[in-house]
N, C-alpha and C. Protein backbone atom coordinates (compact mmCIF):
# COMPACT_ATOMS: atom_id res chain seq x y z
N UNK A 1 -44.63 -17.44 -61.78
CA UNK A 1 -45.10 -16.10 -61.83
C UNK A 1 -45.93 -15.84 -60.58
N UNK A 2 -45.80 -14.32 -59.83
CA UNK A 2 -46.19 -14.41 -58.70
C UNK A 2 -47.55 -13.11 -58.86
N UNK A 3 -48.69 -13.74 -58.51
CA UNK A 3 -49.98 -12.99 -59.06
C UNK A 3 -50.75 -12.75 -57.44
N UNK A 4 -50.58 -11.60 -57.31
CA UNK A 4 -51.26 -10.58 -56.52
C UNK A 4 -52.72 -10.20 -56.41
N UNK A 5 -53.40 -10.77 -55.98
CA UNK A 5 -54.74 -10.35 -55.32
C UNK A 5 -54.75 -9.14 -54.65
N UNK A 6 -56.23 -8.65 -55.14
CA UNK A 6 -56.48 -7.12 -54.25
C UNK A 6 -56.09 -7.58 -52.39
N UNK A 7 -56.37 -8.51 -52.49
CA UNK A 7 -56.88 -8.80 -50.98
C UNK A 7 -54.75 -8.81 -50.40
N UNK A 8 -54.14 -9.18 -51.01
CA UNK A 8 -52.71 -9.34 -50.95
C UNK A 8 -52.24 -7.95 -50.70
N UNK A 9 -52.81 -7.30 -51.92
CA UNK A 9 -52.31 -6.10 -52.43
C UNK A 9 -52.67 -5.13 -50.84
N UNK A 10 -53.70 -5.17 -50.44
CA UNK A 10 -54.47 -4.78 -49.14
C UNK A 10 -53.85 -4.76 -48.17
N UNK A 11 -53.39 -6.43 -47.80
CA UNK A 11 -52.32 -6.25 -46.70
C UNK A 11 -50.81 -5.83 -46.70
N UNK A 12 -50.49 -6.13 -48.02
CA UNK A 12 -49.33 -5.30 -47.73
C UNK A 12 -49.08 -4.12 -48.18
N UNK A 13 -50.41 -3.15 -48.46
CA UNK A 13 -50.45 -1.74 -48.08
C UNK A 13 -50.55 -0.98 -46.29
N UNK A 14 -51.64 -2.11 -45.46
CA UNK A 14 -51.53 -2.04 -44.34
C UNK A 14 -49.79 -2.52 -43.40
N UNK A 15 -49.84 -3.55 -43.38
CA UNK A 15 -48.23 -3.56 -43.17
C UNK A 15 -47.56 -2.49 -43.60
N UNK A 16 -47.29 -1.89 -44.50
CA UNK A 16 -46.21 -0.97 -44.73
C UNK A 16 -46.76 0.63 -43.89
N UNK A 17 -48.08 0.80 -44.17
CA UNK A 17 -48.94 2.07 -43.07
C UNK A 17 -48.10 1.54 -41.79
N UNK A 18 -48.31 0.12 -41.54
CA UNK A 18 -47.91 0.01 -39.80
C UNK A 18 -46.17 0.23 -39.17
N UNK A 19 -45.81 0.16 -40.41
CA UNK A 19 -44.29 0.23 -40.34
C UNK A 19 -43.57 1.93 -40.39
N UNK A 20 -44.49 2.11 -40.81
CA UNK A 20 -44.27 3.91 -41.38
C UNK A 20 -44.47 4.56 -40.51
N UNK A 21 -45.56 4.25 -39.53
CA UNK A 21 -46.29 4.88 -38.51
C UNK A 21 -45.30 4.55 -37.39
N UNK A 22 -44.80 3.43 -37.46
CA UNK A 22 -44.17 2.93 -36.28
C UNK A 22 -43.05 3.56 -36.20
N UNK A 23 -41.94 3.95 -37.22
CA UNK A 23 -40.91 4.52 -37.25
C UNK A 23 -41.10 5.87 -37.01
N UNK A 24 -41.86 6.31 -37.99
CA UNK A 24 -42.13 7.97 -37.56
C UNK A 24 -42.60 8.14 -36.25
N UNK A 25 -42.88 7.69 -35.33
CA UNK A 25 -43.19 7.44 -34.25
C UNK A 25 -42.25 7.70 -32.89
N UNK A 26 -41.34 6.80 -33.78
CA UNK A 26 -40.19 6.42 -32.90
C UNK A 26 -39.15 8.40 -32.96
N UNK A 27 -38.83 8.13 -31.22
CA UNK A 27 -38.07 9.60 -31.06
C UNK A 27 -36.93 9.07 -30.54
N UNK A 28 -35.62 9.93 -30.34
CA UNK A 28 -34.46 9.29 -29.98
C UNK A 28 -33.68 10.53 -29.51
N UNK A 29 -33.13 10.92 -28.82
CA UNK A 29 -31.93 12.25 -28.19
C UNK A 29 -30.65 10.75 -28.09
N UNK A 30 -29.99 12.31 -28.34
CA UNK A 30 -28.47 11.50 -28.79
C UNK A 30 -27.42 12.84 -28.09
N UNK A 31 -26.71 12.78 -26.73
CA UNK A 31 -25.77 13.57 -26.60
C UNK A 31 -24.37 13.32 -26.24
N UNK A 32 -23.02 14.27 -26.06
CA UNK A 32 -22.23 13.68 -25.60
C UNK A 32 -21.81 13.78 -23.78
N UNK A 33 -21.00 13.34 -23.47
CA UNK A 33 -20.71 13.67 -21.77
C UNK A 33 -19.17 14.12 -22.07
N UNK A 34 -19.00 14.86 -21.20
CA UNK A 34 -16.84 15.23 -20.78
C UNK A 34 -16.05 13.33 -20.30
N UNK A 35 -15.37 13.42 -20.77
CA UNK A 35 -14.51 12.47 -20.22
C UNK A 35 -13.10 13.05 -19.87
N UNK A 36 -12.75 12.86 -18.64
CA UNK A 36 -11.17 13.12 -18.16
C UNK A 36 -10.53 12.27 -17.20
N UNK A 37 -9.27 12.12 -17.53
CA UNK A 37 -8.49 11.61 -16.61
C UNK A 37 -7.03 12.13 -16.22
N UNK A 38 -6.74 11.83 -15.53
CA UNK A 38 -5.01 12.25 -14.62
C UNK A 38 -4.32 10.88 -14.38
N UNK A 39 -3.31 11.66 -14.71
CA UNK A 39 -2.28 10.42 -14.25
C UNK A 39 -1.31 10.90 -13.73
N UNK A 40 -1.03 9.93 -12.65
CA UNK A 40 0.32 10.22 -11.18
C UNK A 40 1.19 9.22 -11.44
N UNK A 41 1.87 10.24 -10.78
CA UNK A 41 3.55 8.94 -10.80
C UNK A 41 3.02 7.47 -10.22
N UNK A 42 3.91 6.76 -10.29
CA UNK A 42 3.62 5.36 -9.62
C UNK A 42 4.04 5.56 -7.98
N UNK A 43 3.61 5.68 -7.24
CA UNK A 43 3.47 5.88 -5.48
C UNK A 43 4.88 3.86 -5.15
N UNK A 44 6.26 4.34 -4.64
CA UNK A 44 6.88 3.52 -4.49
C UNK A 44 7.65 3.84 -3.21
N UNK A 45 9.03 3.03 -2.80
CA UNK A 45 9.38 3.78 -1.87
C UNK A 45 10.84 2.78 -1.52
N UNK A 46 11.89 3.70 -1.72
CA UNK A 46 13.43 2.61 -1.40
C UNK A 46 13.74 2.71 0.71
N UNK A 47 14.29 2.01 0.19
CA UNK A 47 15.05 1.53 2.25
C UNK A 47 16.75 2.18 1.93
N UNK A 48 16.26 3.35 3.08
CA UNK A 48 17.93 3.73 3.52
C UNK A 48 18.27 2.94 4.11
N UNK A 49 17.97 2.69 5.14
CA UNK A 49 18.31 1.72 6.20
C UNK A 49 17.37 0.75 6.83
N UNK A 50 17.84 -0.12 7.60
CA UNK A 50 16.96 -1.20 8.40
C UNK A 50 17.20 -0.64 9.76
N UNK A 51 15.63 -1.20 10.23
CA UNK A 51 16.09 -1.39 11.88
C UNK A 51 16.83 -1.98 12.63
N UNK A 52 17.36 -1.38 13.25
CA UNK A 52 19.10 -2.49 13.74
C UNK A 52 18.91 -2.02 15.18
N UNK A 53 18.37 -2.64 15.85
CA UNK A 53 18.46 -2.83 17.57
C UNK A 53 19.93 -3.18 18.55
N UNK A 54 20.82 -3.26 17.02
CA UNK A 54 22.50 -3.11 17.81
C UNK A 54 22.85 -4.27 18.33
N UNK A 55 23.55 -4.62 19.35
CA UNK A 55 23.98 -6.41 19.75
C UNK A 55 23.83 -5.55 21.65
N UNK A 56 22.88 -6.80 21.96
CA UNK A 56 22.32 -6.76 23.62
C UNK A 56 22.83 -8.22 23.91
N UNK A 57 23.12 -8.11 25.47
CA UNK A 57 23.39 -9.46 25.88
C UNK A 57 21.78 -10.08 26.25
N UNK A 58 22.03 -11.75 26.62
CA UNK A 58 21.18 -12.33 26.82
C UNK A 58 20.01 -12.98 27.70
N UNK A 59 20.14 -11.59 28.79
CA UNK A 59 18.89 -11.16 29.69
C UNK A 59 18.06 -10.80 29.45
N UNK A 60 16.76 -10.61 29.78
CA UNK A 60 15.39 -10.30 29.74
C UNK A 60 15.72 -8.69 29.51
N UNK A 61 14.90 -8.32 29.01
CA UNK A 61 14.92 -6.71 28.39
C UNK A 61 14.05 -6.50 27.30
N UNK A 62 13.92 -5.35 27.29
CA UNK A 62 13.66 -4.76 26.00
C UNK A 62 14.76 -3.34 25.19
N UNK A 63 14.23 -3.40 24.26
CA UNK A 63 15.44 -2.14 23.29
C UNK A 63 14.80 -1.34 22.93
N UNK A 64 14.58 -0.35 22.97
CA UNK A 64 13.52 0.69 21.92
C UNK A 64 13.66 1.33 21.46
N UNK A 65 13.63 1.18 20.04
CA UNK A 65 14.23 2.28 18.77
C UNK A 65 13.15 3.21 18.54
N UNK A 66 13.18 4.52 18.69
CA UNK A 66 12.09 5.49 18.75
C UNK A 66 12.11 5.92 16.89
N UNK A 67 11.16 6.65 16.47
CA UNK A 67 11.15 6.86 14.85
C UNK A 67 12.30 7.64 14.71
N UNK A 68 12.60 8.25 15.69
CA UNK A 68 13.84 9.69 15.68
C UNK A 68 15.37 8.95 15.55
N UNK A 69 15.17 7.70 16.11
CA UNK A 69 16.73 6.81 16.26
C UNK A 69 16.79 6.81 18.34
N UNK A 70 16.05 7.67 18.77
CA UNK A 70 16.28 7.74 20.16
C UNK A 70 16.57 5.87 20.55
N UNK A 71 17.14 5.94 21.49
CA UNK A 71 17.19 4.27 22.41
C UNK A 71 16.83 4.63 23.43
N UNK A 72 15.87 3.60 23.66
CA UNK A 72 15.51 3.61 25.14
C UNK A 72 15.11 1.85 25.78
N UNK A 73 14.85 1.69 27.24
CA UNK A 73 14.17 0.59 27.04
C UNK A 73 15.08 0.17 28.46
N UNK A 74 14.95 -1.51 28.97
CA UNK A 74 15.48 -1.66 29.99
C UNK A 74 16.63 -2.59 29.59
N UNK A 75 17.60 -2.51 28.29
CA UNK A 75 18.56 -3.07 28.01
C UNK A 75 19.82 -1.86 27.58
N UNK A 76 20.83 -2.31 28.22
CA UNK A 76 22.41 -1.38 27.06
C UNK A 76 23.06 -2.02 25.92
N UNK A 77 22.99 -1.15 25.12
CA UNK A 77 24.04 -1.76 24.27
C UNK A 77 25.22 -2.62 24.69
N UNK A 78 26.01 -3.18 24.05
CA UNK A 78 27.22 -4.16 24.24
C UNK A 78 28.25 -3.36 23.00
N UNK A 79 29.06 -2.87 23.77
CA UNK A 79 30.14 -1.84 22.89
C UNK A 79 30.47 -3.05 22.18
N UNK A 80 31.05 -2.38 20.86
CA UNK A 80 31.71 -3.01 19.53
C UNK A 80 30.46 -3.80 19.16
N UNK A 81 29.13 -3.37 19.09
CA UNK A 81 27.94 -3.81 18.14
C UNK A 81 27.66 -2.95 17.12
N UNK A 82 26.58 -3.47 16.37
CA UNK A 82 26.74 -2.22 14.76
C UNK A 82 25.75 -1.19 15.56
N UNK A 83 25.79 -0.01 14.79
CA UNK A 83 24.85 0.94 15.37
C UNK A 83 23.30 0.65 15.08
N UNK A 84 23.12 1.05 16.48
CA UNK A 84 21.65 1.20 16.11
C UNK A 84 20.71 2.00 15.42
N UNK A 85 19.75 1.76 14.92
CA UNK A 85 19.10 3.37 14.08
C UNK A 85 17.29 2.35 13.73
N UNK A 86 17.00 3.60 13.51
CA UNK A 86 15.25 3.23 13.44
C UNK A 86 15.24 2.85 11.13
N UNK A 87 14.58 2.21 10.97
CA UNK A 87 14.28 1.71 9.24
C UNK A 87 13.90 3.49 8.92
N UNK A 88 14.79 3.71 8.02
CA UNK A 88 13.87 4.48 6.96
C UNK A 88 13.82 4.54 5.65
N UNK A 89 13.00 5.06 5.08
CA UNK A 89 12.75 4.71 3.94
C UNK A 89 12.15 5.86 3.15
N UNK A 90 12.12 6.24 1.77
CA UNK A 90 12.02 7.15 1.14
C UNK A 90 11.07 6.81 -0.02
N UNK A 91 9.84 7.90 0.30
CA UNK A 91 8.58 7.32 -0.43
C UNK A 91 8.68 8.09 -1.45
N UNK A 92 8.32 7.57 -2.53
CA UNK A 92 8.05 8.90 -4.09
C UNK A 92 6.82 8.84 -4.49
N UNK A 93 6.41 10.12 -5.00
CA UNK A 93 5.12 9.25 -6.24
C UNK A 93 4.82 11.40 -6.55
N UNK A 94 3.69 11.79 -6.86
CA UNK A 94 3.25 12.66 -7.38
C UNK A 94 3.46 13.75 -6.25
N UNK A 95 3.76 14.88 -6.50
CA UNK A 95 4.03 16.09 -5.75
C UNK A 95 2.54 16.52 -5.22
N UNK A 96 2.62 16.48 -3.69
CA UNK A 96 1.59 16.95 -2.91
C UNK A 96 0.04 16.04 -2.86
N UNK A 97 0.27 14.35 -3.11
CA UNK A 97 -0.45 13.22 -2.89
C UNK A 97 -0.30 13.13 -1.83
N UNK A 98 -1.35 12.83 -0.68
CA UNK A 98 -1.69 11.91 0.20
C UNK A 98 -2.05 10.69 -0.23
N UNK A 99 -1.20 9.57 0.75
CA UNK A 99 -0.81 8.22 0.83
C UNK A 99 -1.28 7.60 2.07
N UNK A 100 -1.49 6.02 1.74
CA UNK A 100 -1.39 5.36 3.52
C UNK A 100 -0.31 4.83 3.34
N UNK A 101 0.58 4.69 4.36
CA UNK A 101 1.44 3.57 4.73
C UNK A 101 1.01 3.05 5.73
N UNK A 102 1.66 1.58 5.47
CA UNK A 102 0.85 0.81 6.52
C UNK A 102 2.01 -0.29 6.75
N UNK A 103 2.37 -0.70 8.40
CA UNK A 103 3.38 -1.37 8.65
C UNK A 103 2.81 -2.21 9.53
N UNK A 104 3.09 -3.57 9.98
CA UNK A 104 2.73 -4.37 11.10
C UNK A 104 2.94 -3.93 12.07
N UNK A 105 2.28 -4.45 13.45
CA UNK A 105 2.45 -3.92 14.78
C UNK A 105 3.73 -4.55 15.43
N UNK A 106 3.94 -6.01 15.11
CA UNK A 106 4.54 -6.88 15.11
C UNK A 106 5.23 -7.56 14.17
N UNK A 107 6.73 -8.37 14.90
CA UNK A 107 7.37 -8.87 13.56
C UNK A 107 8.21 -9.90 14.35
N UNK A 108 9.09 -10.51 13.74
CA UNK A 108 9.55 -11.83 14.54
C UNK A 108 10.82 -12.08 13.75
N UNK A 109 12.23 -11.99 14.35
CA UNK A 109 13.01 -11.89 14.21
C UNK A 109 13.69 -13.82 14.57
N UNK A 110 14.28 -13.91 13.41
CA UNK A 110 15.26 -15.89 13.63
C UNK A 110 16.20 -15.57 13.49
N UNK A 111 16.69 -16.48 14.18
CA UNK A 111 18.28 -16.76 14.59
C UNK A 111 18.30 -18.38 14.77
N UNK A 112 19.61 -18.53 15.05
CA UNK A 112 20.22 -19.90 15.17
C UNK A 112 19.31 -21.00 15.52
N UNK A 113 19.14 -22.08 15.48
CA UNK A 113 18.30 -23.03 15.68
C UNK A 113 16.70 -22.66 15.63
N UNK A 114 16.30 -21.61 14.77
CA UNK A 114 15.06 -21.37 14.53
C UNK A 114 15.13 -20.67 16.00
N UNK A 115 16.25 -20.21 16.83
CA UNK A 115 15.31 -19.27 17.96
C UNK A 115 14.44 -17.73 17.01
N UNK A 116 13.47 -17.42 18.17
CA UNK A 116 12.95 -16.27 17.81
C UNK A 116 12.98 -15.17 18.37
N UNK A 117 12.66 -14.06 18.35
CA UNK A 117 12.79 -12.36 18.91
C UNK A 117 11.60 -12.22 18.38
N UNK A 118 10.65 -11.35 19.15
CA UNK A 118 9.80 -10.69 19.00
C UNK A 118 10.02 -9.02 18.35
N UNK A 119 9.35 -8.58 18.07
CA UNK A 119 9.47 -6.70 17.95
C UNK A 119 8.32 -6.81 17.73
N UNK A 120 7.90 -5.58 18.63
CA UNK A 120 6.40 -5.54 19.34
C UNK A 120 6.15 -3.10 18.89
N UNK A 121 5.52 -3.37 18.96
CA UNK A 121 5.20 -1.60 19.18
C UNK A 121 5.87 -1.10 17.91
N UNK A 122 5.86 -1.57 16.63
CA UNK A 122 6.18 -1.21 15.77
C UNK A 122 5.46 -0.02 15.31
N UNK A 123 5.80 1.21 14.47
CA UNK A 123 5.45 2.43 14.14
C UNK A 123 6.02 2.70 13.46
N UNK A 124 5.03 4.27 12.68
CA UNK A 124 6.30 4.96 12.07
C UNK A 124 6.07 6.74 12.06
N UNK A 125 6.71 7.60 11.92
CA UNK A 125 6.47 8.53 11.59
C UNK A 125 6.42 9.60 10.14
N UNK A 126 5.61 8.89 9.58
CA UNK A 126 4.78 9.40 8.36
C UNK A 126 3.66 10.31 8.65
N UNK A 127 3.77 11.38 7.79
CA UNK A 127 2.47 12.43 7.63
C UNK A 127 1.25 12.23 6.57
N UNK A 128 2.30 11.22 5.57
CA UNK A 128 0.98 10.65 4.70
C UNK A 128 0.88 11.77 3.57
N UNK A 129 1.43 12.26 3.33
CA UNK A 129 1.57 13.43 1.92
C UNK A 129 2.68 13.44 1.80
N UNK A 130 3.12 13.47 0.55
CA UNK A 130 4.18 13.78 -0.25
C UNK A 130 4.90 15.19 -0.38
N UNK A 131 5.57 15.59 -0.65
CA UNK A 131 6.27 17.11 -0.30
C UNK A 131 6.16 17.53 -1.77
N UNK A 132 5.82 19.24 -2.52
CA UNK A 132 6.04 19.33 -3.41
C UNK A 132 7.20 18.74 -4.39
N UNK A 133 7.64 17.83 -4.17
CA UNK A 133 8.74 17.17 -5.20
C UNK A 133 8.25 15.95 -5.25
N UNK A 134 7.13 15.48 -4.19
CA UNK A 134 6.86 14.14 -4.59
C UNK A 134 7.85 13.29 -3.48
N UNK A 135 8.23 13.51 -2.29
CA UNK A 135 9.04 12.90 -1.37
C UNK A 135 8.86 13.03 -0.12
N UNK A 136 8.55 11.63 0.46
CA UNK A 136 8.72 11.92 1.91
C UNK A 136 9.90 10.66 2.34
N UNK A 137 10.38 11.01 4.12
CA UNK A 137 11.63 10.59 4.55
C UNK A 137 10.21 9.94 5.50
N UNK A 138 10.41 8.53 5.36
CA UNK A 138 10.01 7.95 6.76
C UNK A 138 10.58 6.75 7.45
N UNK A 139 10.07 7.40 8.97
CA UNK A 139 11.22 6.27 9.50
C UNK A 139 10.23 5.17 10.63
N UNK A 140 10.66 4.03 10.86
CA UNK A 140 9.90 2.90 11.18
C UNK A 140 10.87 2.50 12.86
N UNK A 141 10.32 2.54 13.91
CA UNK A 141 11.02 2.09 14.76
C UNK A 141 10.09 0.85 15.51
N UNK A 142 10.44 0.54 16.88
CA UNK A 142 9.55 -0.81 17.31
C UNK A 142 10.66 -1.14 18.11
N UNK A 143 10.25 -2.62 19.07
CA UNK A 143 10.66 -2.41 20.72
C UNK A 143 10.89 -4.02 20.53
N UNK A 144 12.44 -4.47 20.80
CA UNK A 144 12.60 -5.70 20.60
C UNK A 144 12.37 -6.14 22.43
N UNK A 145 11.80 -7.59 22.23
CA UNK A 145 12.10 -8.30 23.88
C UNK A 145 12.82 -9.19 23.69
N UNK A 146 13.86 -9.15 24.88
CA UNK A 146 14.74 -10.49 24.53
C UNK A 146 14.14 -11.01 25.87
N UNK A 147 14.39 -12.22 25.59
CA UNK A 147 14.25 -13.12 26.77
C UNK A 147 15.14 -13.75 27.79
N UNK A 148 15.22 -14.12 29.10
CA UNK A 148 16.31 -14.99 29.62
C UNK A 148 16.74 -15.50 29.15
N UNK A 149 18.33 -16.13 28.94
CA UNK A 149 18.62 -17.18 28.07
C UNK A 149 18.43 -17.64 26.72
N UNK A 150 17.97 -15.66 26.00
CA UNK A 150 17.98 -16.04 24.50
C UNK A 150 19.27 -16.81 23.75
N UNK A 151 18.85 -17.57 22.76
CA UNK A 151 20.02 -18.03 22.04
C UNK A 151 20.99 -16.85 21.11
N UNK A 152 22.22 -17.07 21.96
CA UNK A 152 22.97 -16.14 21.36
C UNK A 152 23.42 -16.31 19.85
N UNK A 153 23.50 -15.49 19.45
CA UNK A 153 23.62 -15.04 17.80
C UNK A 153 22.77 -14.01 17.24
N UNK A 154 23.09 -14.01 15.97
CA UNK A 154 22.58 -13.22 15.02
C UNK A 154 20.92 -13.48 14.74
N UNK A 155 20.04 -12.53 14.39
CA UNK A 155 18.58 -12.39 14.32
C UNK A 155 18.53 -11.47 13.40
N UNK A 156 17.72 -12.10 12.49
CA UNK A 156 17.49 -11.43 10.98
C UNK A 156 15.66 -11.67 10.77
N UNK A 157 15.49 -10.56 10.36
CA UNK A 157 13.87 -10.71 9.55
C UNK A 157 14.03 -9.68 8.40
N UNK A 158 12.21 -9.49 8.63
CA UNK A 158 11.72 -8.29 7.71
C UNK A 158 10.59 -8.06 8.31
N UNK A 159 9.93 -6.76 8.16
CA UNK A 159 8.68 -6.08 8.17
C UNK A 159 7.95 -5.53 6.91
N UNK A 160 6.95 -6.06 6.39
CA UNK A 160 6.25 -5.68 5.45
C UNK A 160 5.67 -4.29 5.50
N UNK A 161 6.34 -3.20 4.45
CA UNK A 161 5.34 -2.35 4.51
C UNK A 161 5.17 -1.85 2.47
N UNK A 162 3.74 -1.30 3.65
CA UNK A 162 2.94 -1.15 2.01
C UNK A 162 2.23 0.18 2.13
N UNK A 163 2.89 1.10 0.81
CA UNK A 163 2.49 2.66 0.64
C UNK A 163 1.37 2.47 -0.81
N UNK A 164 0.33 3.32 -0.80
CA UNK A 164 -0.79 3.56 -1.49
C UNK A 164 -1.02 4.97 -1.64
N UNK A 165 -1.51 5.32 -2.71
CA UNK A 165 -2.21 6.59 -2.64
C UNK A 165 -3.61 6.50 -2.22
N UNK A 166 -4.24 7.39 -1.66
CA UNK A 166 -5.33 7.45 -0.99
C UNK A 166 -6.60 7.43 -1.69
């Protein structure tokens, strides 16, 4: 049996004053905020074509595929090679997004016995926004050097590029 003294009884009248006081005491604001979000297409982009610098003989030169397809440079073509043309490629994502694309300056082209080709002055002509449909046409050109006595054959790579929304 549990027997209560005034003096008991005392404090836990004070305790409960201190608890009462303490809560009523206590103040609190409670509100809400807006939350929103948007969502865009996924920002991607296919390859019409590659850069194809065409078939050059094996003198010192350069080739230069302009973004337009122009050739220029201090080498000629070698008739019955594939055509030449500058990479392009076709970006999608949300109608009227600005994007970066971003391509190397440089790239390095192998062939036969591990020879190499340089392509140097790589570019492209992108505006970096999307067209009300969500499309842009871009094209990637760059300036091959061949060297004296490159090893004749075929030269294959790639150039990394990478589109973002801004």
């Amino acid at each position: 049996m549990l027997k209560l003294t005034t003096q008991t009884y005392i404090q836990m009248k004070k305790i409960t004053f201190i608890l009462f006081a303490l809560l009523a005491g206590t103040t609190f604001a409670q509100t809400t905020v807006s939350t929103a979000a948007e969502i865009v297409e996924a920002i991607k982009f296919t390859e019409n074509a590659g850069l194809n610098f065409g078939k050059v003989d094996n003198t010192a030169g350069t080739v230069i595929i302009a973004t337009d397809g122009v050739v220029s440079g201090t080498k000629t073509q070698v008739s019955g090679g594939s055509a030449t043309s500058a990479a392009s490629l076709t970006v999608t994502g949300s109608a009227d997004e600005a994007y970066t694309i971003t391509v190397p300056t440089t790239a390095s082209l192998t062939g036969p016995s591990s020879a190499t080709l340089n392509v140097t002055a790589i570019g492209h002509n992108s505006n970096e926004t999307l067209d009300g449909d969500g499309n842009e046409i871009v094209n990637i050109g760059g300036t091959l050097n061949v060297a004296t006595g490159q090893t004749a054959g075929a030269y294959t790579g790639t150039i990394s590029v990478t589109v973002s929304y801004n």
